[in-house]
C-alpha atoms as a PDB file:
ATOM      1  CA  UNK A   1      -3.473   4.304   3.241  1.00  0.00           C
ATOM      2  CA  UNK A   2      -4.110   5.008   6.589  1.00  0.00           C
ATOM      3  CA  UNK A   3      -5.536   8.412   5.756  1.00  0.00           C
ATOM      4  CA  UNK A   4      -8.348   6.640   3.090  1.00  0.00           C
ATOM      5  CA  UNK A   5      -9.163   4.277   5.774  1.00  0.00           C
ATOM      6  CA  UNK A   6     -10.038   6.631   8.999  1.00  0.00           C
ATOM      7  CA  UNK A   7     -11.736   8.517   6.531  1.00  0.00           C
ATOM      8  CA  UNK A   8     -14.164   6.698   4.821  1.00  0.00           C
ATOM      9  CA  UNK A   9     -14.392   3.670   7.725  1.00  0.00           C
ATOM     10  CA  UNK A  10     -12.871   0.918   6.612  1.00  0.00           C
ATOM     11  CA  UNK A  11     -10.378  -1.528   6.702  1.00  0.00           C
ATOM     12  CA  UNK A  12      -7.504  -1.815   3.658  1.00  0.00           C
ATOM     13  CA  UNK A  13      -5.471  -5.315   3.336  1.00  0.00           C
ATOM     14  CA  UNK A  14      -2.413  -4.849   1.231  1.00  0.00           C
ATOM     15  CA  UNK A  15      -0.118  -7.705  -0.063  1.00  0.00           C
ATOM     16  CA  UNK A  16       3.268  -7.005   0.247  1.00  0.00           C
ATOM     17  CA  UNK A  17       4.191  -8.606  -2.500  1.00  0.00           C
ATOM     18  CA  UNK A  18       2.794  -6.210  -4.484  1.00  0.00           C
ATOM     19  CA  UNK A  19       4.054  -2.965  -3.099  1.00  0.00           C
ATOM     20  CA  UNK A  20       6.859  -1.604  -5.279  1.00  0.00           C
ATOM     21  CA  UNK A  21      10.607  -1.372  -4.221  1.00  0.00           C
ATOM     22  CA  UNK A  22      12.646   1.274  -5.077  1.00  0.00           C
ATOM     23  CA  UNK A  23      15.906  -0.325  -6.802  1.00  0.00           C
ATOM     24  CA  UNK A  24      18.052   1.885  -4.538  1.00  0.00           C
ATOM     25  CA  UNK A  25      17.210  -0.278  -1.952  1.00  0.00           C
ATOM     26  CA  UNK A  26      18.041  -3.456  -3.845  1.00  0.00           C
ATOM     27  CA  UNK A  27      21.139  -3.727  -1.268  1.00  0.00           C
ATOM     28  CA  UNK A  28      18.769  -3.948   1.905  1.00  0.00           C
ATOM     29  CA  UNK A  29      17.065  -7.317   3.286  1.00  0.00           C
ATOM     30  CA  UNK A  30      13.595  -7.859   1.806  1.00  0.00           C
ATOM     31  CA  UNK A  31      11.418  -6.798   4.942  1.00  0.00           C
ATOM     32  CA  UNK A  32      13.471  -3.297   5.446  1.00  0.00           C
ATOM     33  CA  UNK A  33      13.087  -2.747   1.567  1.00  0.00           C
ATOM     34  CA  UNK A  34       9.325  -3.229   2.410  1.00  0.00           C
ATOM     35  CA  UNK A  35       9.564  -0.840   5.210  1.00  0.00           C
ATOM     36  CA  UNK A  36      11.141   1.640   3.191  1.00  0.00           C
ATOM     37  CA  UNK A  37       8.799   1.542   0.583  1.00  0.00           C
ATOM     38  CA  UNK A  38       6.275   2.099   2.889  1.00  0.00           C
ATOM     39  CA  UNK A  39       7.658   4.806   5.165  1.00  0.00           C
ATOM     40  CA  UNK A  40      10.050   7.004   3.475  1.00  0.00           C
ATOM     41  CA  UNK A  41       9.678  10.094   1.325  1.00  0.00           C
ATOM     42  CA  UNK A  42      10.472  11.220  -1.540  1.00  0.00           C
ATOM     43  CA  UNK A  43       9.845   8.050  -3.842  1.00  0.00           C
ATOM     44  CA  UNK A  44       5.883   8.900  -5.044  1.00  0.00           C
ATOM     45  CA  UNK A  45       3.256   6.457  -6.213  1.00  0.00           C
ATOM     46  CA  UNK A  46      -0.086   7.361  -6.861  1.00  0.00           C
ATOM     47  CA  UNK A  47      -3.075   5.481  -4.564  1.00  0.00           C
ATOM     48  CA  UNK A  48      -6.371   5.199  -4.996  1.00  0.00           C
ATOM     49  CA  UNK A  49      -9.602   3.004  -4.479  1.00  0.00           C
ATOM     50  CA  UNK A  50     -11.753   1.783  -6.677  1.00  0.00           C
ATOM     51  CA  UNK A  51     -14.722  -1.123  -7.310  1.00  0.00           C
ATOM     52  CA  UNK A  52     -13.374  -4.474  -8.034  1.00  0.00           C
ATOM     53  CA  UNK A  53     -15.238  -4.367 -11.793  1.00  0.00           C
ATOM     54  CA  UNK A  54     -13.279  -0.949 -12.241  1.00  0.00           C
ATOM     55  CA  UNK A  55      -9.820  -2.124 -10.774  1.00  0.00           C
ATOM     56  CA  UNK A  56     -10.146  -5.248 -13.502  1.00  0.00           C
ATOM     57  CA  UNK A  57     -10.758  -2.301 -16.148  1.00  0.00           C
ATOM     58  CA  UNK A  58      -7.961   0.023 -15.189  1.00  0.00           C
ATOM     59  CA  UNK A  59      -5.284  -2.637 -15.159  1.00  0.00           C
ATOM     60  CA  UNK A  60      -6.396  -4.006 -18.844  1.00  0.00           C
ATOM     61  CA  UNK A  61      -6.081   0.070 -19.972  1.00  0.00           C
ATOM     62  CA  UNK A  62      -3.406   1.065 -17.995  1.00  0.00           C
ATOM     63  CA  UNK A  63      -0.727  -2.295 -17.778  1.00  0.00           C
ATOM     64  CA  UNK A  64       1.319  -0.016 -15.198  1.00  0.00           C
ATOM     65  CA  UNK A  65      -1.548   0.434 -12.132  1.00  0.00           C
ATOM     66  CA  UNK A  66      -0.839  -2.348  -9.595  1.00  0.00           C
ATOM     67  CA  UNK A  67      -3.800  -3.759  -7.477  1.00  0.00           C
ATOM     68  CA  UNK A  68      -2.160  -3.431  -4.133  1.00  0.00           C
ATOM     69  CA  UNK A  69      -5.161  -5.108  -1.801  1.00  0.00           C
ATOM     70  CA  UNK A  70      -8.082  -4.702  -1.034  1.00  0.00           C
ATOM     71  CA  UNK A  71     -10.843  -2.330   1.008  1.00  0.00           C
ATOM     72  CA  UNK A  72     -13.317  -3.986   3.438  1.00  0.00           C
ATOM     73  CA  UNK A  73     -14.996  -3.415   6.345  1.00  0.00           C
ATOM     74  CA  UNK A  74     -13.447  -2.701   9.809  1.00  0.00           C
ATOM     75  CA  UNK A  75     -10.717  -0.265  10.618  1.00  0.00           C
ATOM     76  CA  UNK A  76      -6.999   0.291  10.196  1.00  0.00           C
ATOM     77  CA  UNK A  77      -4.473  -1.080   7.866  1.00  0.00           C
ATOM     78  CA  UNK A  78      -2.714  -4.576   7.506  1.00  0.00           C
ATOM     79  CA  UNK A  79       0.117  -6.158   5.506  1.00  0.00           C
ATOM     80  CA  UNK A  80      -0.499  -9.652   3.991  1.00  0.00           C
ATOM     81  CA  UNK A  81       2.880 -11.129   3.992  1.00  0.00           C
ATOM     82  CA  UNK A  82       3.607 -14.898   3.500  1.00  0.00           C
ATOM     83  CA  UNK A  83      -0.331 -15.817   4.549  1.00  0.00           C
ATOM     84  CA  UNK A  84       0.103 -13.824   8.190  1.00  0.00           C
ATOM     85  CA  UNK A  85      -1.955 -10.224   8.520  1.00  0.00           C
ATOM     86  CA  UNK A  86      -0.062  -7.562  10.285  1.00  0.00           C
ATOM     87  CA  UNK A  87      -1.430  -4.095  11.453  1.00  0.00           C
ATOM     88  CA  UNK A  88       0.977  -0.980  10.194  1.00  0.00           C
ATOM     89  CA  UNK A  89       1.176   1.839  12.383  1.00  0.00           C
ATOM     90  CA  UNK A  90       1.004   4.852  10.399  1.00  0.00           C
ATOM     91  CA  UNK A  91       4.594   6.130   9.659  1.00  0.00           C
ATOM     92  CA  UNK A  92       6.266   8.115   7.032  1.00  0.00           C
ATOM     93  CA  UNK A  93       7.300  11.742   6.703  1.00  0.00           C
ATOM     94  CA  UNK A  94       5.222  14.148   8.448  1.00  0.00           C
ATOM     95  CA  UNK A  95       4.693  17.836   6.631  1.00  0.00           C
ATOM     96  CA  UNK A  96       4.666  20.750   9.242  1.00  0.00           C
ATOM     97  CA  UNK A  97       3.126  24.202   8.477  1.00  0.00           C
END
């Protein structure tokens, strides 16, 4: 997410009730299963941007795409949750070479 948005300048909302939770984590509070899902490795979902008109057609043809948020102008990347917007700081696993 965070990599999509510095890149092509703009800002991405995502709800958090739409991000999926691994059921591993089923044991875990519901805002460190969030954090999970949004930091850790291994667990792979593909992401991707679209138009609204074409979002509307990929979920009819493809029932398991979810429409996370959406893209708008501004920078960086926030989490709707409950009606409040929080910034994320970019986390996750970092590949070394």
């Amino acid at each position: 997410l965070h990599t999509i948005a510095r890149e092509s300048a703009v800002a991405i909302r995502v709800e958090a009730s739409k991000v999926p939770l691994h059921p591993d984590t089923k044991d875990l509070d519901q805002s460190k299963r969030l954090l999970s899902a949004l930091n850790e490795g291994e667990d792979f979902e593909l992401l991707g941007t679209c138009a609204p008109a074409v979002a509307a057609l990929v979920m009819r043809e493809f029932p398991g795409f979810v429409l996370l948020g959406e893209v708008r102008s501004g920078q960086g990347v926030c989490l709707l949750n409950e009606g409040c917007e929080t910034p994320l700081t970019e986390g996750g696993y970092e590949h070394r070479w």
